[in-house]
C-alpha atoms as a PDB file:
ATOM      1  CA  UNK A   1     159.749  30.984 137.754  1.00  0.00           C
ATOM      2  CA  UNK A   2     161.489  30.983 134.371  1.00  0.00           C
ATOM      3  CA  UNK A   3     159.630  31.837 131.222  1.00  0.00           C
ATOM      4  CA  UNK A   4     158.798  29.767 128.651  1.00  0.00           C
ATOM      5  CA  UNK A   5     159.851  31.362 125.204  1.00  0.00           C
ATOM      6  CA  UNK A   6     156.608  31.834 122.892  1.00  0.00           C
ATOM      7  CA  UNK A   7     156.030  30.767 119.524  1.00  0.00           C
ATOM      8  CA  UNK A   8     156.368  34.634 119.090  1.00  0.00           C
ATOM      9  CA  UNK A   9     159.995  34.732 120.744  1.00  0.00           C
ATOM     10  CA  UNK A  10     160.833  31.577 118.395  1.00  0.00           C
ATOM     11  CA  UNK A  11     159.346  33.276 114.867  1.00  0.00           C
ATOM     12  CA  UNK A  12     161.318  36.717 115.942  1.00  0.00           C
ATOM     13  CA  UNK A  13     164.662  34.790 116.526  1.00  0.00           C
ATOM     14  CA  UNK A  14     163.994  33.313 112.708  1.00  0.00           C
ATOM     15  CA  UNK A  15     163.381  36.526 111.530  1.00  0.00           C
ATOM     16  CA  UNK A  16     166.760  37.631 112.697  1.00  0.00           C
ATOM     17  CA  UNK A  17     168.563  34.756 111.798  1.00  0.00           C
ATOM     18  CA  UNK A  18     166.957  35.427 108.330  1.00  0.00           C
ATOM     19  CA  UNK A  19     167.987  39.164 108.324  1.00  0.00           C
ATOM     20  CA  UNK A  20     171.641  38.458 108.973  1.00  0.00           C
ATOM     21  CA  UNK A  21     171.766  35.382 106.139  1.00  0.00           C
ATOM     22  CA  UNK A  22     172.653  37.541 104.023  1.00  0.00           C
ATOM     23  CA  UNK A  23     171.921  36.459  99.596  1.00  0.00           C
ATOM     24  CA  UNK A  24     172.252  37.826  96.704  1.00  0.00           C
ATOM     25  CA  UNK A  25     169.906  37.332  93.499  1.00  0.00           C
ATOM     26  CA  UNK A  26     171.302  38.675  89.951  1.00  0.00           C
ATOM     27  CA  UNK A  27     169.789  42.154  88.865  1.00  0.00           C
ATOM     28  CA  UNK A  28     169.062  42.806  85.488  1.00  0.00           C
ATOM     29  CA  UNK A  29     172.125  43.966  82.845  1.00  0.00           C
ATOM     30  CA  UNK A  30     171.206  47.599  83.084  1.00  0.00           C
ATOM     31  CA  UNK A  31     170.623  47.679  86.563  1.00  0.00           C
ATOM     32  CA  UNK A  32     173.209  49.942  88.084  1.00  0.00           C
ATOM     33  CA  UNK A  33     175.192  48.902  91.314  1.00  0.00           C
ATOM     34  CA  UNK A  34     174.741  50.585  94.549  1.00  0.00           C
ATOM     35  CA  UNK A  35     176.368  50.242  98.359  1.00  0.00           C
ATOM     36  CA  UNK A  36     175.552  47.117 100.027  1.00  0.00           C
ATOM     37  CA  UNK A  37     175.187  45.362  96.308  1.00  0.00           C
ATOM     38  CA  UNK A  38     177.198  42.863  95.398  1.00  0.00           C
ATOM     39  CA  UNK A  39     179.651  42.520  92.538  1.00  0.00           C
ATOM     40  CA  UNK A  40     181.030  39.423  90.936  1.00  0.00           C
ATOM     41  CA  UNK A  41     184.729  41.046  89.154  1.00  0.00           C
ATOM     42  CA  UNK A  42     187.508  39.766  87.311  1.00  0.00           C
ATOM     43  CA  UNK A  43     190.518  42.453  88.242  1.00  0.00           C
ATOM     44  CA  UNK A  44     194.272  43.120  87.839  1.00  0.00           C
ATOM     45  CA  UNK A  45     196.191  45.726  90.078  1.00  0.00           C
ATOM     46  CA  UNK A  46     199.585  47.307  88.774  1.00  0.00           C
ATOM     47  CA  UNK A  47     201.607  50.078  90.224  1.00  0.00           C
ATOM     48  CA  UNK A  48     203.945  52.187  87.958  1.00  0.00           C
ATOM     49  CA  UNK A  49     202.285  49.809  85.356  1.00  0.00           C
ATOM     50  CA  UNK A  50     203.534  46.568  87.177  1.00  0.00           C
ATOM     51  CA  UNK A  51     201.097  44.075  88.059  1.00  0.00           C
ATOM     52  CA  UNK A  52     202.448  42.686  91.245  1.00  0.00           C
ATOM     53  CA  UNK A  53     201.545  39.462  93.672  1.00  0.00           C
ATOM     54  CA  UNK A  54     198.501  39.309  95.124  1.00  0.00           C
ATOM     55  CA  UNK A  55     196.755  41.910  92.828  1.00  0.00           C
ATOM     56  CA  UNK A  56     194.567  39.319  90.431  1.00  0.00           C
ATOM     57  CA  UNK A  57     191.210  38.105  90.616  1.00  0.00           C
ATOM     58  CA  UNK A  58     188.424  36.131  88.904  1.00  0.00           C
ATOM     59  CA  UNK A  59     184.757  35.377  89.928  1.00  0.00           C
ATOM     60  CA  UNK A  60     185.432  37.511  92.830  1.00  0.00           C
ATOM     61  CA  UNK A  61     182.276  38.680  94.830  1.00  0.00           C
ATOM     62  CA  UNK A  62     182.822  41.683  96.743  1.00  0.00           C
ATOM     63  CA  UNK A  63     179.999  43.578  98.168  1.00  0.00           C
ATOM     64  CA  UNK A  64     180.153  47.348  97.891  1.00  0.00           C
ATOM     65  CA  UNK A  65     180.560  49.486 101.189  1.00  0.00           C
ATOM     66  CA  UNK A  66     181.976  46.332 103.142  1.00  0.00           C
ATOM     67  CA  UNK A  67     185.491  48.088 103.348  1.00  0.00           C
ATOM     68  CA  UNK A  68     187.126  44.431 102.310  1.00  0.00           C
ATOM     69  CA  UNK A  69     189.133  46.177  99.480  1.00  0.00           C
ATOM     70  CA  UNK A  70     191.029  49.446  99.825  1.00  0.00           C
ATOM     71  CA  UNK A  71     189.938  52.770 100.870  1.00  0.00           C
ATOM     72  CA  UNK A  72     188.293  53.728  97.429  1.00  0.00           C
ATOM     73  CA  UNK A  73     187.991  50.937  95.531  1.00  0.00           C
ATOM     74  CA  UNK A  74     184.178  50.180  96.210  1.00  0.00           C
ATOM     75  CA  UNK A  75     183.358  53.462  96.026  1.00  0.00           C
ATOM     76  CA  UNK A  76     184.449  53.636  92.064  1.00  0.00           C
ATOM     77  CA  UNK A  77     182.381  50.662  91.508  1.00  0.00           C
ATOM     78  CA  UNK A  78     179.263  52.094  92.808  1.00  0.00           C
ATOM     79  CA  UNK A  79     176.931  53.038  89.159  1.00  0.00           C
ATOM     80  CA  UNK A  80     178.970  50.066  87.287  1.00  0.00           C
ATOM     81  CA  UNK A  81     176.767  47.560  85.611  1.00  0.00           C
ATOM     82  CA  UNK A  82     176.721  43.968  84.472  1.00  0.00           C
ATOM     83  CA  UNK A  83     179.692  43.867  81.479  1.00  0.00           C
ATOM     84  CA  UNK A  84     181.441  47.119  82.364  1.00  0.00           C
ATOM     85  CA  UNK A  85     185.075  47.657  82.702  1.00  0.00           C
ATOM     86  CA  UNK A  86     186.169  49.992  84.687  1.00  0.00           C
ATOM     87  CA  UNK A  87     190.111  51.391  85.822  1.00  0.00           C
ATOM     88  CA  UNK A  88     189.851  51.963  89.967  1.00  0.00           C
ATOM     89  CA  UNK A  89     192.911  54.009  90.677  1.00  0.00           C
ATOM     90  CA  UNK A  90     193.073  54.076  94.918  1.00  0.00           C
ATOM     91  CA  UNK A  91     196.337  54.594  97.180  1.00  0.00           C
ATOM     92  CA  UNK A  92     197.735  52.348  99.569  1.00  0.00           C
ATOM     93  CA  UNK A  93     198.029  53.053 102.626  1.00  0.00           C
ATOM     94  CA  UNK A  94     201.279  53.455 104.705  1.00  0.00           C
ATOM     95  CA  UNK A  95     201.819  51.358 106.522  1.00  0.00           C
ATOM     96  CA  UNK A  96     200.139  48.690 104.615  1.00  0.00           C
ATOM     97  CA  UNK A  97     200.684  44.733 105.329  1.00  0.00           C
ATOM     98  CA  UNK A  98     203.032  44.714 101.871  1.00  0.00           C
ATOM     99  CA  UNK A  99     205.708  47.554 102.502  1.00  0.00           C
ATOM    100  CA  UNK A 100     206.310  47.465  98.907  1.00  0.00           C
ATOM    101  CA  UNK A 101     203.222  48.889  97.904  1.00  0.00           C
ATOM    102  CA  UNK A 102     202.849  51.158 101.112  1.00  0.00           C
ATOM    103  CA  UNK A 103     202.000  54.506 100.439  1.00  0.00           C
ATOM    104  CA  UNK A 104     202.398  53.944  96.293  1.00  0.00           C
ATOM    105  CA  UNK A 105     199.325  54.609  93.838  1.00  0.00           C
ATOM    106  CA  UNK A 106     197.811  51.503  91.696  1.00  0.00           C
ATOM    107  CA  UNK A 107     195.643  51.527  89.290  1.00  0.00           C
ATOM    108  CA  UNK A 108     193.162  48.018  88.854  1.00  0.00           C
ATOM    109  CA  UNK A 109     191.301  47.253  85.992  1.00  0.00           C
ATOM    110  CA  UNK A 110     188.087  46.036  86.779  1.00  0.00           C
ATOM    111  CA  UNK A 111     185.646  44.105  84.711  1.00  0.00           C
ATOM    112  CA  UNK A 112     182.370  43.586  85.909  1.00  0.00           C
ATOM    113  CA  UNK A 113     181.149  40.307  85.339  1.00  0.00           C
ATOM    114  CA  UNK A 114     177.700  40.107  87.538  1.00  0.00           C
ATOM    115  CA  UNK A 115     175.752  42.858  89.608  1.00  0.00           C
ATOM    116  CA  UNK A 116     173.311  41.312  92.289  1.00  0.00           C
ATOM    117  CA  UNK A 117     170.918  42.397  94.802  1.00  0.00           C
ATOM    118  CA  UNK A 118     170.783  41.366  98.264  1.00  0.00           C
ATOM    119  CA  UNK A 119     167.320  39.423  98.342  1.00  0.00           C
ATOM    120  CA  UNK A 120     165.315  38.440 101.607  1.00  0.00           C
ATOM    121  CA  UNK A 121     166.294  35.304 103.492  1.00  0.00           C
ATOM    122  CA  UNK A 122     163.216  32.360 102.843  1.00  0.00           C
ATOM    123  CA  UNK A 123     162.795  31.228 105.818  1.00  0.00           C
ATOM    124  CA  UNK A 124     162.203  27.341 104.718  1.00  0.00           C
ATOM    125  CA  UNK A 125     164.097  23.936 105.249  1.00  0.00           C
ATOM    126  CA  UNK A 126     166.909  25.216 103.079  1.00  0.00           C
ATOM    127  CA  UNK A 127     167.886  27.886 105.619  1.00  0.00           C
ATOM    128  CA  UNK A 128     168.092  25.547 108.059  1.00  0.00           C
ATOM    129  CA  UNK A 129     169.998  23.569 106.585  1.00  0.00           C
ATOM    130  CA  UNK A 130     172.528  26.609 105.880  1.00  0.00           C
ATOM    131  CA  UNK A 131     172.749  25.999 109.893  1.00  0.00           C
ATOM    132  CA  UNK A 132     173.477  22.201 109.673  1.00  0.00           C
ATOM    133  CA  UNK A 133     169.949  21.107 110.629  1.00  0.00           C
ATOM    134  CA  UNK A 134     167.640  19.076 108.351  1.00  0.00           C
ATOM    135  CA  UNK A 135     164.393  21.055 108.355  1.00  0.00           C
ATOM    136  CA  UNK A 136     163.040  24.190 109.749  1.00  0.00           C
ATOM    137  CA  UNK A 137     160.812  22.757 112.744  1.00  0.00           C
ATOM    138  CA  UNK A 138     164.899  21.060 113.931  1.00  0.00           C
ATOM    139  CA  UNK A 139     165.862  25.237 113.655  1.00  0.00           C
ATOM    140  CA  UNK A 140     162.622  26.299 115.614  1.00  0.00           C
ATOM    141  CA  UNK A 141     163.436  23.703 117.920  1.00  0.00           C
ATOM    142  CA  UNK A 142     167.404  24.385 118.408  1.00  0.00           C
ATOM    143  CA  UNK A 143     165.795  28.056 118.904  1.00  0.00           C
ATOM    144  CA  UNK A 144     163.351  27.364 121.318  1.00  0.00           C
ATOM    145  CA  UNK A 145     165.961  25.539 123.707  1.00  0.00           C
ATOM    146  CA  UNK A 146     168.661  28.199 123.186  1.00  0.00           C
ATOM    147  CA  UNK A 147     166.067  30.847 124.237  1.00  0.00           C
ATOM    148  CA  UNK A 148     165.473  28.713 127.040  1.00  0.00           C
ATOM    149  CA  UNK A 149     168.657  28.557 128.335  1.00  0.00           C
ATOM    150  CA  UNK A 150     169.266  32.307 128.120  1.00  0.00           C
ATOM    151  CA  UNK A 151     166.416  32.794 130.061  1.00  0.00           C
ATOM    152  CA  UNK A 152     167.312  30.320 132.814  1.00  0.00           C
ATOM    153  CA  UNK A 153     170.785  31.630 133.058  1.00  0.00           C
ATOM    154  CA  UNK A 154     169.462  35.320 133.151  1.00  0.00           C
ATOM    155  CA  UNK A 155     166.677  34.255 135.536  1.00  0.00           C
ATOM    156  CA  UNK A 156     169.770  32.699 138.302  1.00  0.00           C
ATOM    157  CA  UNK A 157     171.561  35.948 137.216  1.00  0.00           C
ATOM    158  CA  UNK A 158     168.698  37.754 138.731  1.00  0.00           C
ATOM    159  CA  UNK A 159     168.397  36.103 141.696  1.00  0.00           C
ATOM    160  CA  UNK A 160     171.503  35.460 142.692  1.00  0.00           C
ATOM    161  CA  UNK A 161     171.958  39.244 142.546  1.00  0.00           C
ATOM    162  CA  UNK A 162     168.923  40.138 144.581  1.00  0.00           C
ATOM    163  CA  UNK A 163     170.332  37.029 147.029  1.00  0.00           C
ATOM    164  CA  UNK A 164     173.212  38.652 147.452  1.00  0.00           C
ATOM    165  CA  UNK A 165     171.618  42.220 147.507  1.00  0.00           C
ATOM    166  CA  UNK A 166     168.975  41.037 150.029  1.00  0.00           C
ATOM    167  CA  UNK A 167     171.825  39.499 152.337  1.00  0.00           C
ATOM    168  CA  UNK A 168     174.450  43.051 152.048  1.00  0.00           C
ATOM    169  CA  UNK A 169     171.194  44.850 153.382  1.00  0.00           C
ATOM    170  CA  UNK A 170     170.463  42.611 156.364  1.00  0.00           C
ATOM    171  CA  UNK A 171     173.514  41.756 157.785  1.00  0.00           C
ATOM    172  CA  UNK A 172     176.290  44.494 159.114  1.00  0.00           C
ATOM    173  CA  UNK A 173     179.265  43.011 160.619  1.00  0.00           C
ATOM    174  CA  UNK A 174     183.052  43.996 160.773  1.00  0.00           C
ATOM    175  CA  UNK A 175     185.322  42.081 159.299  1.00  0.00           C
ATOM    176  CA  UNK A 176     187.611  39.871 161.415  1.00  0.00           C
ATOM    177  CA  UNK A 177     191.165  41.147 161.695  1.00  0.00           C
ATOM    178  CA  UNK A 178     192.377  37.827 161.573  1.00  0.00           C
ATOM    179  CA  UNK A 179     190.875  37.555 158.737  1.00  0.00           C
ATOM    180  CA  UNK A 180     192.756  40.166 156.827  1.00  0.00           C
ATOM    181  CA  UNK A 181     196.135  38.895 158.061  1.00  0.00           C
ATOM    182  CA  UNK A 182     195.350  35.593 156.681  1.00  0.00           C
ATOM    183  CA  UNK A 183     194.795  37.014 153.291  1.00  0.00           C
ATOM    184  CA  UNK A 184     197.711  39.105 153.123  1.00  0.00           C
ATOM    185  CA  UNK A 185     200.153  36.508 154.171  1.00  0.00           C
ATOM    186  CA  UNK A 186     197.926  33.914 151.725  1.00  0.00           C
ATOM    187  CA  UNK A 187     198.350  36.968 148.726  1.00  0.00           C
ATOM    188  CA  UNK A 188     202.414  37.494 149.575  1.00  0.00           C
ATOM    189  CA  UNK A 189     203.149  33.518 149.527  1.00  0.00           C
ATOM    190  CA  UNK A 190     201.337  32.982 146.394  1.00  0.00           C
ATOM    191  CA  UNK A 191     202.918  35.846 144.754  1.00  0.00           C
ATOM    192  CA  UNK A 192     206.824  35.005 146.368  1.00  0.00           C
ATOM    193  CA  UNK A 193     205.903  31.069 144.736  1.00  0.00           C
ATOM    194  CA  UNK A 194     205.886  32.740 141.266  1.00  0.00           C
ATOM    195  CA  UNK A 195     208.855  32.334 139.215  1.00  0.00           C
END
């Protein structure tokens, strides 16, 4: 008999599709940035006071403590606020995908544009839609057959094992020599057919 997943099992699978859709809402000017905030930045990288390819940015939103920039650079963003401009200095590692700037000390300057919050989910039609569905009873639904299908494919799981368990236990019987021959010659013409 396979379960039937509960309006329970469908509102906790919404609640953790909520937790992981992850927003942002703007905090106030004077609110100071912390890990797992996000930043909107406009920044310019140089090393031995060269800008170089690849080290510009506008509008770009990077959220602190996500390790998407290098070692460092979050970190000396963390306490910034909305209209500050701040000079990240950070090494690059060697190796680094760039050999040119492997190893070598930059310096970016940093303005920050926008500091925001993460902010809860709202579990309404415009998540779903975030999904590709039209309204939130088409998510519940989706859910509810997804869940559905996990537990019919763990419930065969589960007896195919104790099938299989049930038969190893009641039957003892040697294994045919013939048998074994078969599958060795079968195993050594197979692998002699390979190029």
């Amino acid at each position: 008999m396979i379960a039937t997943p509960s309006d329970a099992d469908v509102d906790a699978a919404i609640e953790t599709l909520a937790g992981q859709s992850k927003s942002f809402e703007t905090a106030a000017k004077t609110y100071k940035a912390k890990t797992g905030d996000a930043v909107v930045i406009d920044f310019v990288g140089s090393v031995d006071g060269e800008e170089f390819e690849g080290g510009k940015g506008e509008d770009f939103q990077l959220e602190l403590g996500s390790g998407q920039f290098i070692a460092g650079f979050e970190d000396q963003l963390v306490g910034a606020k909305t209209g500050d401009k701040v000079t990240v200095k950070v090494t690059f590692p060697d190796p680094y995908g760039r050999e040119e700037l492997a190893g070598k000390d930059a310096s970016f300057d940093v303005e920050v544009k926008e500091v925001k919050k993460p902010a809860d989910a709202k579990i309404d039609d415009d998540m779903a839609k975030n999904f590709g569905l039209e309204s939130l009873d088409q998510l519940k639904e989706a859910l509810k057959t997804q869940l559905e299908q996990e537990a019919k494919t763990l419930s065969r799981a589960k007896v195919k094992r104790a099938l299989l368990d049930k038969l190893a236990d009641s039957y003892d019987f040697a294994v045919p020599q013939g048998w074994w021959i078969w599958n060795i010659v079968i195993s050594g013409s197979r692998s002699n057919a390979m190029p």
